[in-house]
Protein backbone atom coordinates (compact mmCIF):
# COMPACT_ATOMS: atom_id res chain seq x y z
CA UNK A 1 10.71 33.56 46.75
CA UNK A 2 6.82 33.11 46.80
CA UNK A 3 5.23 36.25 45.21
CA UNK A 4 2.17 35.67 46.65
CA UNK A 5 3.45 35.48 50.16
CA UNK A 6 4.64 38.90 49.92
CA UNK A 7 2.11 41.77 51.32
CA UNK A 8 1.62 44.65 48.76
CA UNK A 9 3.76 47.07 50.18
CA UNK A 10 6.16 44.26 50.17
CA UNK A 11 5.08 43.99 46.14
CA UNK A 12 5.10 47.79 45.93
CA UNK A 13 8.47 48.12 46.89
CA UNK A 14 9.77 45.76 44.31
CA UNK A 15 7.97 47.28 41.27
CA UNK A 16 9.54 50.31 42.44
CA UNK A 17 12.93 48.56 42.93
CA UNK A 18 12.40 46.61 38.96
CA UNK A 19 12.78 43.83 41.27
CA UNK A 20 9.46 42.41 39.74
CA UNK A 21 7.44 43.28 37.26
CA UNK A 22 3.82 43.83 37.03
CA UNK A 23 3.20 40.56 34.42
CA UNK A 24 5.60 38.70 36.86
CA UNK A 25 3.68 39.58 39.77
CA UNK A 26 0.25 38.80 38.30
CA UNK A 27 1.41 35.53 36.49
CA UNK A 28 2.23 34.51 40.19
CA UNK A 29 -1.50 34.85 41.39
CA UNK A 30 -2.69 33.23 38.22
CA UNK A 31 -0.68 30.59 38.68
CA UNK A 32 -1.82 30.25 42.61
CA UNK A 33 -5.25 30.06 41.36
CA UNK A 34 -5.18 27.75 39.09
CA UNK A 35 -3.15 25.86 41.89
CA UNK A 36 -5.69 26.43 44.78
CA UNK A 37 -9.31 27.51 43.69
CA UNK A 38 -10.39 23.85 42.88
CA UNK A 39 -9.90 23.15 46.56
CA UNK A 40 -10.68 26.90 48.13
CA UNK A 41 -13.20 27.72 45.44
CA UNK A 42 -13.12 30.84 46.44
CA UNK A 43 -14.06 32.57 43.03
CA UNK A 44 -17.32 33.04 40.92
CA UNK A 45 -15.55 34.59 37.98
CA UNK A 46 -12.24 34.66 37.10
CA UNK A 47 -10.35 37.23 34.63
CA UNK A 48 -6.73 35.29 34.44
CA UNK A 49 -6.78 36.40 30.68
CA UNK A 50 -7.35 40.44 31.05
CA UNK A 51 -4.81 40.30 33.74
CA UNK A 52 -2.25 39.22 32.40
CA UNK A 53 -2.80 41.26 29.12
CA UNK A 54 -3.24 44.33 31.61
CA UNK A 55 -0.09 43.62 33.31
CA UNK A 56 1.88 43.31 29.92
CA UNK A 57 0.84 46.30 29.16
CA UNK A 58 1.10 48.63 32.33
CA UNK A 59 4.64 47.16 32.37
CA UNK A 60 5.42 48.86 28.88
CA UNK A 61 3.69 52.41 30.16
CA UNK A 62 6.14 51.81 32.98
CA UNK A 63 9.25 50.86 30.38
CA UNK A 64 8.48 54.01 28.70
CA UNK A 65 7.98 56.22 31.63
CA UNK A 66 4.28 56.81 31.27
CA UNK A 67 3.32 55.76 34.35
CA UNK A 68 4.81 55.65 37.77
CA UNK A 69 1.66 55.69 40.45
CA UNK A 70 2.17 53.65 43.67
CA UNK A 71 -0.81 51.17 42.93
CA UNK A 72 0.14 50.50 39.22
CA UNK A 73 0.13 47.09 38.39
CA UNK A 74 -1.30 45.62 41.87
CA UNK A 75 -3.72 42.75 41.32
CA UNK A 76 -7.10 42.88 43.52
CA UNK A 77 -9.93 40.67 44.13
CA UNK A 78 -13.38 42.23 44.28
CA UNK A 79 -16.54 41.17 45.76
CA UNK A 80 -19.39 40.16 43.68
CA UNK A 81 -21.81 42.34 44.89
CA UNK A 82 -19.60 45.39 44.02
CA UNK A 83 -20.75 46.58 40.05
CA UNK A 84 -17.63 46.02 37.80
CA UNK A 85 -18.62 47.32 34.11
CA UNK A 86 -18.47 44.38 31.46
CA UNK A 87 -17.81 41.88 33.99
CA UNK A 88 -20.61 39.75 35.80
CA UNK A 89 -21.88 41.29 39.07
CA UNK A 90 -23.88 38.17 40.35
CA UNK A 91 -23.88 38.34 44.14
CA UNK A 92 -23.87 34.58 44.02
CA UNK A 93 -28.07 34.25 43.54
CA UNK A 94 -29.25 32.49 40.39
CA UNK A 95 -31.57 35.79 39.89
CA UNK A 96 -28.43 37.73 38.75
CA UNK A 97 -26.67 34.70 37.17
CA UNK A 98 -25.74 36.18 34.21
CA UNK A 99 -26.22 39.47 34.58
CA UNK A 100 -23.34 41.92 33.69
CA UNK A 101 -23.37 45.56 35.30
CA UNK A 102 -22.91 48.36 32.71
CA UNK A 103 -21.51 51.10 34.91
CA UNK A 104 -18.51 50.53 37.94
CA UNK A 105 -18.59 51.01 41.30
CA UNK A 106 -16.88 54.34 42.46
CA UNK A 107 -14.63 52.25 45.00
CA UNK A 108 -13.85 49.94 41.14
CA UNK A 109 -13.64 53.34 39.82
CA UNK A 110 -10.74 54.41 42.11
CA UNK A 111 -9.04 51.04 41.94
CA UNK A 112 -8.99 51.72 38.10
CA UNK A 113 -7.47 54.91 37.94
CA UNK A 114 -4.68 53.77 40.27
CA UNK A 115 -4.23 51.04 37.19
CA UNK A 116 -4.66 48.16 39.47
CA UNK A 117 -5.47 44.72 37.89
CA UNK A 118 -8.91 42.78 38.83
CA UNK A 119 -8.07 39.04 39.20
CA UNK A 120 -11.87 38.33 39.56
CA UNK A 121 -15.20 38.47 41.58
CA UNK A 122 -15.19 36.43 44.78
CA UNK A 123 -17.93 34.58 45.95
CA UNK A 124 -20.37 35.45 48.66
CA UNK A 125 -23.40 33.95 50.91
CA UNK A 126 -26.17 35.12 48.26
CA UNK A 127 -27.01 38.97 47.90
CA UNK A 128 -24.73 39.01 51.46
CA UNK A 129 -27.49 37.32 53.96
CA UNK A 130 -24.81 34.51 55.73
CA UNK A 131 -22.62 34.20 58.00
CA UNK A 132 -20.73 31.28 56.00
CA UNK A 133 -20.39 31.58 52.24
CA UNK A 134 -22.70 28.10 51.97
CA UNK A 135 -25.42 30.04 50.96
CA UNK A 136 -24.03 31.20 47.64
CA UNK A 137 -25.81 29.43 44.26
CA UNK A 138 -22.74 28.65 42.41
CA UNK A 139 -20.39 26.76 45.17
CA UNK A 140 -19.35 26.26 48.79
CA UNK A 141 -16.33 28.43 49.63
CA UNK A 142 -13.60 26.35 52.08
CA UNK A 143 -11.64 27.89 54.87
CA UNK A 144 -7.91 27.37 53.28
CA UNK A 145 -6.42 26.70 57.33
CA UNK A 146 -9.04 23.49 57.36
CA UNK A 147 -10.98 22.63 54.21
CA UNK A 148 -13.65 21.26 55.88
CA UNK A 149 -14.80 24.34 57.66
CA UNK A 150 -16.43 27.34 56.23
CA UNK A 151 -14.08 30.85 55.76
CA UNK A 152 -17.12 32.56 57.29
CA UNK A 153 -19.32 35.10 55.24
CA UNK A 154 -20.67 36.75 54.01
CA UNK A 155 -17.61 37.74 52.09
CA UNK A 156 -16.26 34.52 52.69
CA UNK A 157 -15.02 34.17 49.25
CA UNK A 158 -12.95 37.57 49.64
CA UNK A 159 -11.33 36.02 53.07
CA UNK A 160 -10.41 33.08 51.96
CA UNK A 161 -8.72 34.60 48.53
CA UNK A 162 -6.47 36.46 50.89
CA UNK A 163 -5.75 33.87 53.45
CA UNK A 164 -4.57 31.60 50.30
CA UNK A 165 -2.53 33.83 48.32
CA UNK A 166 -4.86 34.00 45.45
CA UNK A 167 -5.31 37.58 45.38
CA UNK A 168 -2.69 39.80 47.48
CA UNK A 169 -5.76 41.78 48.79
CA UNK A 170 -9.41 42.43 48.05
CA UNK A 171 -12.64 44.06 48.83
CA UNK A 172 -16.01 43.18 50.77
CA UNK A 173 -19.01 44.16 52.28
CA UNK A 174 -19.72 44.41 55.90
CA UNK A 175 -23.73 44.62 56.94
CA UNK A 176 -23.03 42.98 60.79
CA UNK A 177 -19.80 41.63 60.47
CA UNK A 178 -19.59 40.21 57.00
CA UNK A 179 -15.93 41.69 56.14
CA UNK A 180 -14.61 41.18 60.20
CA UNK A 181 -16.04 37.80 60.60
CA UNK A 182 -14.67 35.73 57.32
CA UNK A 183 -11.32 37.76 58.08
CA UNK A 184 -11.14 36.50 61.94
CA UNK A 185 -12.12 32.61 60.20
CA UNK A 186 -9.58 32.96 57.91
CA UNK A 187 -6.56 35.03 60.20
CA UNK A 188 -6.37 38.03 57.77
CA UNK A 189 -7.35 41.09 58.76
CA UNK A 190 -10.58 42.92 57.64
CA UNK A 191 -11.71 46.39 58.58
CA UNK A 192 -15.37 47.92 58.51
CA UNK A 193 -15.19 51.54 57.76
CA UNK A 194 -17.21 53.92 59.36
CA UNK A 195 -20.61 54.45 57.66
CA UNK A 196 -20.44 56.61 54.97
CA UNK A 197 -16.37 57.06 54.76
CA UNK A 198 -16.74 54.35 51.47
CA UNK A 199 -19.41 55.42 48.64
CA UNK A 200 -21.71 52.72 48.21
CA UNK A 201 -22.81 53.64 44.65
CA UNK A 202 -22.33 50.19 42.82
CA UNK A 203 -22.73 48.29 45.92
CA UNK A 204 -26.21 45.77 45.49
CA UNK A 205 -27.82 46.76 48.07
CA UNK A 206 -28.99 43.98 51.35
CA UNK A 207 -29.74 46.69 54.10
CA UNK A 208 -28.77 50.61 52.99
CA UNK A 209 -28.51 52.23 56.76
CA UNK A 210 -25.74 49.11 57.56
CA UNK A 211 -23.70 47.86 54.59
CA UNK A 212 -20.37 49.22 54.06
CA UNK A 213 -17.58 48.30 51.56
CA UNK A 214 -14.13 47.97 53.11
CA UNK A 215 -10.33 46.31 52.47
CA UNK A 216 -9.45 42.54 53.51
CA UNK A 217 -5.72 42.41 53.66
CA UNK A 218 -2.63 40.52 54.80
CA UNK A 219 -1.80 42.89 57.13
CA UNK A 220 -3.14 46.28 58.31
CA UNK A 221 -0.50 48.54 56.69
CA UNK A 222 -2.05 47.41 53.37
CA UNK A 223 -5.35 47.98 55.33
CA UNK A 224 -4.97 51.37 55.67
CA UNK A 225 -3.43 51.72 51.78
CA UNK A 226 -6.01 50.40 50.68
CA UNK A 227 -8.57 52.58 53.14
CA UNK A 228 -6.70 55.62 51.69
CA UNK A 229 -7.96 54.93 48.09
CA UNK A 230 -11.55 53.91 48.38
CA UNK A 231 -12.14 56.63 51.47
CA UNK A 232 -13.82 59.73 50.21
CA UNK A 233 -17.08 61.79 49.72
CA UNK A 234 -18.95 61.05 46.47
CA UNK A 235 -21.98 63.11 44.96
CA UNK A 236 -23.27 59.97 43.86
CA UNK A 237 -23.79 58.53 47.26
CA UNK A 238 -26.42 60.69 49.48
CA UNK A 239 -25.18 58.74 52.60
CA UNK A 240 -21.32 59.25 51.44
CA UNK A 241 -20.19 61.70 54.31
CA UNK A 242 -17.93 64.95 53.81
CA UNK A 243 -14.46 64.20 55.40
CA UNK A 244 -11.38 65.54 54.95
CA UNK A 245 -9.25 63.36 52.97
CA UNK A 246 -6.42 61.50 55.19
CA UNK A 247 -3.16 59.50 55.17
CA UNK A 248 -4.13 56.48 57.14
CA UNK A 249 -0.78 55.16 57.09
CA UNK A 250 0.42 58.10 58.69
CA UNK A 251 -1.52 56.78 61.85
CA UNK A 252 0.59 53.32 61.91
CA UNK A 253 2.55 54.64 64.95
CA UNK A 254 3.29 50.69 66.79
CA UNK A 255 2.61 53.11 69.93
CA UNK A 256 -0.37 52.55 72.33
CA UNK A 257 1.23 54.10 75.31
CA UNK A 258 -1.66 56.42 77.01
CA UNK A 259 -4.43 54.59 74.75
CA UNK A 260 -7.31 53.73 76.51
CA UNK A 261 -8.86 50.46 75.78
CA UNK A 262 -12.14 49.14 77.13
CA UNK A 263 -13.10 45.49 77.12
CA UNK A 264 -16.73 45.09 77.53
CA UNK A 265 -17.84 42.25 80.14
CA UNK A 266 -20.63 40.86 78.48
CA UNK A 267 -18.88 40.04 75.41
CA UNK A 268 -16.97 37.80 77.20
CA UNK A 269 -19.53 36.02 79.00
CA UNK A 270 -21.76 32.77 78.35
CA UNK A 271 -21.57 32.06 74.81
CA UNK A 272 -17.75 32.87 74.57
CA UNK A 273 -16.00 29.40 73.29
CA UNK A 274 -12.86 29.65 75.93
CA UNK A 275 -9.96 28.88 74.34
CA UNK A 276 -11.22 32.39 72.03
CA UNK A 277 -11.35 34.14 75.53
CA UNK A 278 -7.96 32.66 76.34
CA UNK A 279 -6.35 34.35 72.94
CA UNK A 280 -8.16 37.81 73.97
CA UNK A 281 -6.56 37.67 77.69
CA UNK A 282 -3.61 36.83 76.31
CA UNK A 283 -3.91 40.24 73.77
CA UNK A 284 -5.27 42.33 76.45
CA UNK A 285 -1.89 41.56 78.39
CA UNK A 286 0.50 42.33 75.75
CA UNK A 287 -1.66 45.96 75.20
CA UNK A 288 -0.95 46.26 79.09
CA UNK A 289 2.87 45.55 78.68
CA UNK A 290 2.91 47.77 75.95
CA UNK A 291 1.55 50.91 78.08
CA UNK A 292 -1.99 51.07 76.91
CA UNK A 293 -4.57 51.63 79.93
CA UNK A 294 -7.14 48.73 79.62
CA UNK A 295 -10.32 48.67 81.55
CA UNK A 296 -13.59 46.03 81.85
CA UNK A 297 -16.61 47.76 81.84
CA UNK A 298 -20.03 47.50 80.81
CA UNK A 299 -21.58 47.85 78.14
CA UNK A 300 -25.29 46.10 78.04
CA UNK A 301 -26.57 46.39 74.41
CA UNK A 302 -25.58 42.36 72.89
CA UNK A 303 -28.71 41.18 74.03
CA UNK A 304 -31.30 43.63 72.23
CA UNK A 305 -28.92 44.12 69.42
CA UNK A 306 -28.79 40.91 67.72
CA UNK A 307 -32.68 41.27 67.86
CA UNK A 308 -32.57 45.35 66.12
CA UNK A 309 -30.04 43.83 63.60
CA UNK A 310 -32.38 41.48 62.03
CA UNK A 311 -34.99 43.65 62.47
CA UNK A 312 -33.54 46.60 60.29
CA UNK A 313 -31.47 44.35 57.85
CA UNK A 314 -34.57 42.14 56.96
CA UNK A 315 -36.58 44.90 56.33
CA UNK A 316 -33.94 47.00 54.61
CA UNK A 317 -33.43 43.42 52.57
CA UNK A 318 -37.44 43.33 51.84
CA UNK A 319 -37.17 46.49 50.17
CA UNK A 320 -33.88 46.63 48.53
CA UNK A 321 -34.71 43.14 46.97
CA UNK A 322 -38.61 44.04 45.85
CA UNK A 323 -36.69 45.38 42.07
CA UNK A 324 -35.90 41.99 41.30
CA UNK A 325 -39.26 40.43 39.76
CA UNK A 326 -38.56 39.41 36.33
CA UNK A 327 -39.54 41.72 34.17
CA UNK A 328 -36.90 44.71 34.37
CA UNK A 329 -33.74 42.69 34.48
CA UNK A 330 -32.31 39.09 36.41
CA UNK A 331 -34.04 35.93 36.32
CA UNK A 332 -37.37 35.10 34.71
CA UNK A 333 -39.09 32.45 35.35
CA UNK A 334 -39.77 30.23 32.11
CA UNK A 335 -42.97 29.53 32.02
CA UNK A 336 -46.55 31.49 33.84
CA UNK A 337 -49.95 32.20 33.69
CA UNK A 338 -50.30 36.07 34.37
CA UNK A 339 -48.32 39.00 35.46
CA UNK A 340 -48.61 37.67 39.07
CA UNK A 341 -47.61 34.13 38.71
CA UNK A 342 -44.62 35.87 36.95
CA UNK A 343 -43.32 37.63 39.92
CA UNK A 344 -44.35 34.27 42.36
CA UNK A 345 -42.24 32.47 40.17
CA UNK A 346 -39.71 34.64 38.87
CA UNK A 347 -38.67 35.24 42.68
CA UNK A 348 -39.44 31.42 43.96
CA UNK A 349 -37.22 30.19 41.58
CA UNK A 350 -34.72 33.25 41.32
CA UNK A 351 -34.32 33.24 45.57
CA UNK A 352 -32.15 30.87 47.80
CA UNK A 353 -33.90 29.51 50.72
CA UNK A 354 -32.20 32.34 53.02
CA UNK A 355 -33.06 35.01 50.67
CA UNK A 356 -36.62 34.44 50.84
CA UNK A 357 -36.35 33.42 54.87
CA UNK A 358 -34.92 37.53 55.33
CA UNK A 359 -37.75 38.97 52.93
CA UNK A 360 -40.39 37.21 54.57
CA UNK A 361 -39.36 38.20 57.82
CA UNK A 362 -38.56 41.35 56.42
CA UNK A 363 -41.86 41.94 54.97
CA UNK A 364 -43.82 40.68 58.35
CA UNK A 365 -41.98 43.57 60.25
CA UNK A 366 -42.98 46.06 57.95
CA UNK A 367 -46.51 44.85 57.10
CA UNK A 368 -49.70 47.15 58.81
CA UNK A 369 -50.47 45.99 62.34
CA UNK A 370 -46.82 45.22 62.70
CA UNK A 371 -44.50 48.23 62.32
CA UNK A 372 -44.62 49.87 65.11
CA UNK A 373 -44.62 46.60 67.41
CA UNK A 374 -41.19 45.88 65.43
CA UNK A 375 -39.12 47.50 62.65
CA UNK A 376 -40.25 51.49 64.58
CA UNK A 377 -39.15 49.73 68.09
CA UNK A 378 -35.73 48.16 66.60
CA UNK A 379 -35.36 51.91 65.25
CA UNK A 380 -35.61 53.41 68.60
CA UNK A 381 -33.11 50.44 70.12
CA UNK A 382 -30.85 51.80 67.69
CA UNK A 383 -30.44 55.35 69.18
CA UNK A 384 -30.33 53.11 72.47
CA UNK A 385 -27.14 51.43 71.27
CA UNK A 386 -25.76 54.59 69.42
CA UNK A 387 -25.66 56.24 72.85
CA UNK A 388 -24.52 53.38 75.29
CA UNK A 389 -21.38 53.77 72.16
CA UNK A 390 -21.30 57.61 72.81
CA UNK A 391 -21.08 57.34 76.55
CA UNK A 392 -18.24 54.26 76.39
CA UNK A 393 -16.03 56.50 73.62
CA UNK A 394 -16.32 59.34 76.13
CA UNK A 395 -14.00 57.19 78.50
CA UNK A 396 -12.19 55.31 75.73
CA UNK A 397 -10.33 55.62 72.49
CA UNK A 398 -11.25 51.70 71.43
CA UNK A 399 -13.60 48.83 72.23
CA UNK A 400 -11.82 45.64 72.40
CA UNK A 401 -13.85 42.06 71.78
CA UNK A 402 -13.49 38.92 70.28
CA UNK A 403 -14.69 38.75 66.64
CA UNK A 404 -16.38 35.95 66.70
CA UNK A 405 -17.36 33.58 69.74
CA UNK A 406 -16.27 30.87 68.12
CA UNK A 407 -13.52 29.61 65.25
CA UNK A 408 -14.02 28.38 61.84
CA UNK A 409 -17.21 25.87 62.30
CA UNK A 410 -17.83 22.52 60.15
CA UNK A 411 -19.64 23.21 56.56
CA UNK A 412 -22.69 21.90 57.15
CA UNK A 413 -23.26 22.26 61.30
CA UNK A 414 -25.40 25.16 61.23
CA UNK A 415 -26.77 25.98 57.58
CA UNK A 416 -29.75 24.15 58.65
CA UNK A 417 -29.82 25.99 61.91
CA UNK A 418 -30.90 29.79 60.59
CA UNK A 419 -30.91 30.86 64.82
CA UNK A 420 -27.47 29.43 65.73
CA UNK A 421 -26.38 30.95 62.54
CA UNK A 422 -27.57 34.54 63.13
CA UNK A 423 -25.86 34.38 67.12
CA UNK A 424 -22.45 34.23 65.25
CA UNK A 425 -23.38 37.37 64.37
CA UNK A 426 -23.22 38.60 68.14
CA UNK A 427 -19.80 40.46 68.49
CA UNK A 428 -20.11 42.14 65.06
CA UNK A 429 -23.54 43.52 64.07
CA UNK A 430 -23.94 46.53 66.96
CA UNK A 431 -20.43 48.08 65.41
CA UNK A 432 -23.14 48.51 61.93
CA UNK A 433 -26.07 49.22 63.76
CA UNK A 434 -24.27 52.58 65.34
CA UNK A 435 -22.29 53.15 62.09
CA UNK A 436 -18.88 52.67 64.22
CA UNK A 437 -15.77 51.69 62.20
CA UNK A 438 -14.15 48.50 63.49
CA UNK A 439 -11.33 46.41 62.63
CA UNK A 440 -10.37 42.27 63.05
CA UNK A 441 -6.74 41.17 63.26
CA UNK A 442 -6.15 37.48 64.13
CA UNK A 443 -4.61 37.39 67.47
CA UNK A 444 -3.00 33.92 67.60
CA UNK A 445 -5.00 29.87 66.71
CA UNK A 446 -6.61 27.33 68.89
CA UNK A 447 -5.22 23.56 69.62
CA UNK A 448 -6.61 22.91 66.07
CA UNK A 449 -4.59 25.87 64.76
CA UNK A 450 -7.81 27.32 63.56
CA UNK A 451 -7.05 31.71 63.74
CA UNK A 452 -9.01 33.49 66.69
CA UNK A 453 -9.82 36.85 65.71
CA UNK A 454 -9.40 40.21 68.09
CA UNK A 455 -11.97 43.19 67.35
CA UNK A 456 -11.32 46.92 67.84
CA UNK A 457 -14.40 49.05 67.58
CA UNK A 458 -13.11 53.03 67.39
CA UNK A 459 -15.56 56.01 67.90
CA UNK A 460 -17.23 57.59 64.36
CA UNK A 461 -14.29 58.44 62.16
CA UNK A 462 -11.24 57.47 64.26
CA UNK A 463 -10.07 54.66 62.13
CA UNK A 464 -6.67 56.01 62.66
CA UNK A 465 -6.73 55.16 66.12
CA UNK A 466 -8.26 51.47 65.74
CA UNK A 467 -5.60 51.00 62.59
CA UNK A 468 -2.71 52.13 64.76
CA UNK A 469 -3.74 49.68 67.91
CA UNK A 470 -4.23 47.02 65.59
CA UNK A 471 -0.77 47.90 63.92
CA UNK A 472 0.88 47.93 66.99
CA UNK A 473 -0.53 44.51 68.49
CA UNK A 474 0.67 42.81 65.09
CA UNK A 475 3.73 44.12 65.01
CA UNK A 476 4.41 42.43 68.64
CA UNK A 477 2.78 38.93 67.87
CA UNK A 478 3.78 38.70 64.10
CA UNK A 479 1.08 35.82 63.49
CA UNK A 480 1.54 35.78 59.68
CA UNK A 481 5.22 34.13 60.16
CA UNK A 482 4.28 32.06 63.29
CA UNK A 483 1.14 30.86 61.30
CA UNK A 484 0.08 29.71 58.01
CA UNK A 485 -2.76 28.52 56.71
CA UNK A 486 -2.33 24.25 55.76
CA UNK A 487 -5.27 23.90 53.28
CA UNK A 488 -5.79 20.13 55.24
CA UNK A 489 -9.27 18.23 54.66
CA UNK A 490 -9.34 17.41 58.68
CA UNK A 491 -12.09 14.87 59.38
CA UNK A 492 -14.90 14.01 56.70
């Protein structure tokens, strides 16, 4: 038996059954590391020491009956823009290289007190502007079904952990897509709570009104486990939202009888790569034969919202980012004249080339003469698209559309392409731009057996009902034992 093929209910079941222990089931991811992250490289830091000297010791609290709680012992992969006290919190920029955050997350907060075990920070397009994990400073993350492609981003590193059995599941960020795209590249599933169900005290902030911290998993029953510990109001978060706690595996019902699903024609239009509309028809058939109600209708907002996305998230990014000019903490440039060349410098040499490409931009659309023309106009094309949402949800309980328009693409085709990049983006960023939760579950591979991925958008709040649509569509396809990834080079 693989360890690491197992999901972690699967895992949770045997540390409940002394099956496996806690040291047994962590030595197992060490070991795939050290097997697969020279190809995947899917890690910035890596904590194979602590975790195994966590492990031996949660498994002698467990020997002596001091603890028992459900997560005990479970490793986890976190993000690297998510604060982790004592442990480098670089978000993959040479400005934050070696800086090491002295306070946790609340989301690492609640992983700790269930006494799970972080196997690491994963790596990321830099400060989470990407689409492909190639803008990170440290390395090039690989897409573990084809090495050659990219695992998508920006919490590419996070994806591609999962998708290669290096950590059993993990966390990431989503600002338009960044947790649902690298989960659709890689054919795991990653959700995008609704804004303000996850705190985002800890998170580095890109843009504060879109980015939310949510679970990549194997599957979406440890989707929803993993939703139930990180959910929740916190004082420390003044966009964290007041809901009443929930059991989102309660909602795993493999029932969509009576659901009604609407597929939105102009996210299947030009742009669409076909065999990716293919894999959708297919999945909006087997909803049918299962007794959910499906529907095309429209819903015109994917050409202004790509535009409002950039808008917002570049100026958000402008800033968010303005803290970071040598003198307080992060890079500092070596050598300079005044206090001025200090901060031109500082932030020339601390900034990747996208970095500075978003706070330019970002900067322009805030700058006098300019606001109103742009960043006040993408504002009011946000209520725009929050309402065209409100009026769909009033006929239907989810949004289905493909995650991506396109599979895994070649490292290399379009980091020099910023434009082609950013239209990746098309399925995903309205879902952030309205605050909607929404989930991506691969729905079957193309002739390359590169994973297609399937998004369901749910009205504010209802991840139950996205999580249990999802649930049921997997548990009628099955794609993780049809499909693996192959870790192949393909063509140079």
């Amino acid at each position: 038996m693989d360890i690491t093929e197992l999901t972690v209910h699967e895992l949770q079941e045997k540390l409940k059954n002394k099956e496996l222990t806690s040291y047994e089931i962590t030595k197992a991811y060490v070991d795939k590391i050290e097997e697969k992250e020279k190809a995947v490289q899917a890690f910035v830091t890596t904590l194979e020491k602590e975790a195994l000297e966590k492990a031996s010791k949660i498994d002698e609290e467990i020997k002596n009956g001091e603890e028992d709680g459900s997560f005990t012992g479970i490793p986890i992969g976190i993000k690297d823009n998510i604060c982790t006290k004592g442990v480098k919190t670089t978000c993959s920029s040479k400005m934050l290289e070696n800086f090491v955050s002295p306070y946790d997350a609340t989301v690492v907060e609640k992983i700790d007190n269930e006494k799970m075990i972080n196997l690491g920070k994963l790596n990321m397009d830099e400060f989470a502007m990407g689409g492909s994990t190639e803008y990170s400073y440290f390395k090039k993350t690989r897409n573990p079904w084809n090495l050659n492609k990219v695992p998508g981003g920006s919490s590419g590193g996070s994806a591609a952990a999962v998708a290669s059995n290096m950590v059993p599941w993990a966390l990431g960020s989503d600002t338009g897509g960044s947790i649902r795209q690298p989960a659709s590249f890689c054919g795991v599933v990653g959700l995008k709570p609704t804004y303000g169900l996850v705190s985002r005290y800890g998170l580095v902030a890109f843009a504060s009104s879109l980015d939310q911290i949510g679970p990549i998993t194997k599957d979406v029953t440890d989707s929803a486990m993993l939703l139930n510990i990180i959910a929740g109001h916190d004082e420390k978060d003044t966009t964290s939202r007041k809901v009443e706690k929930k059991d989102y595996t309660k909602a795993l019902k493999n029932d969509v009888k009576g659901i009604k699903i609407g597929v939105p024609k102009e996210l299947f239009g030009e742009g669409i790569n076909e065999e990716v509309k293919e894999k959708l028809e297919e999945a909006i058939k087997v909803y049918k034969d299962l007794g959910a109600e499906v529907e095309e209708f429209s819903l015109d907002i994917a050409k202004y919202s790509l535009a409002t996305y950039y808008i917002i998230a570049c100026a958000e990014a402008s800033s968010n980012l303005g803290r970071f000019d040598g003198i307080r903490y992060g890079y500092r440039a070596k050598e300079f004249k005044d206090l001025k060349d200090l901060y031109r410098k500082s932030r020339s040499e601390g900034f990747g080339p996208e970095v500075k490409r978003r706070i330019i931009l970002g900067t322009y659309v805030l700058s006098s003469g300019y606001y109103d023309a742009y960043y006040k106009k993408a504002q009011q094309v946000r209520t725009l698209v929050m309402n065209k949402f409100d009026k769909a949800f009033e006929k239907y309980d989810v949004i289905l559309t493909p995650t991506s328009p396109t599979v895994a693409f070649d490292i290399g085709s379009k980091s020099n392409n910023p434009l082609e990049m950013y239209l990746a983006d098309i399925c995903t960023v309205s879902v952030n731009i309205a605050g909607l939760p929404g989930i991506s579950i691969p729905c079957g591979v193309d002739k390359e057996n590169m994973p297609i991925g399937m998004q369901l958008i749910g009205n504010k709040f209802q991840e139950e009902t996205i999580l249990n649509v999802a649930y049921t569509f997997e548990q009628k396809i099955k794609f993780r034992e049809n499909y693996k990834p192959t870790f192949r080079k393909g063509e140079e």
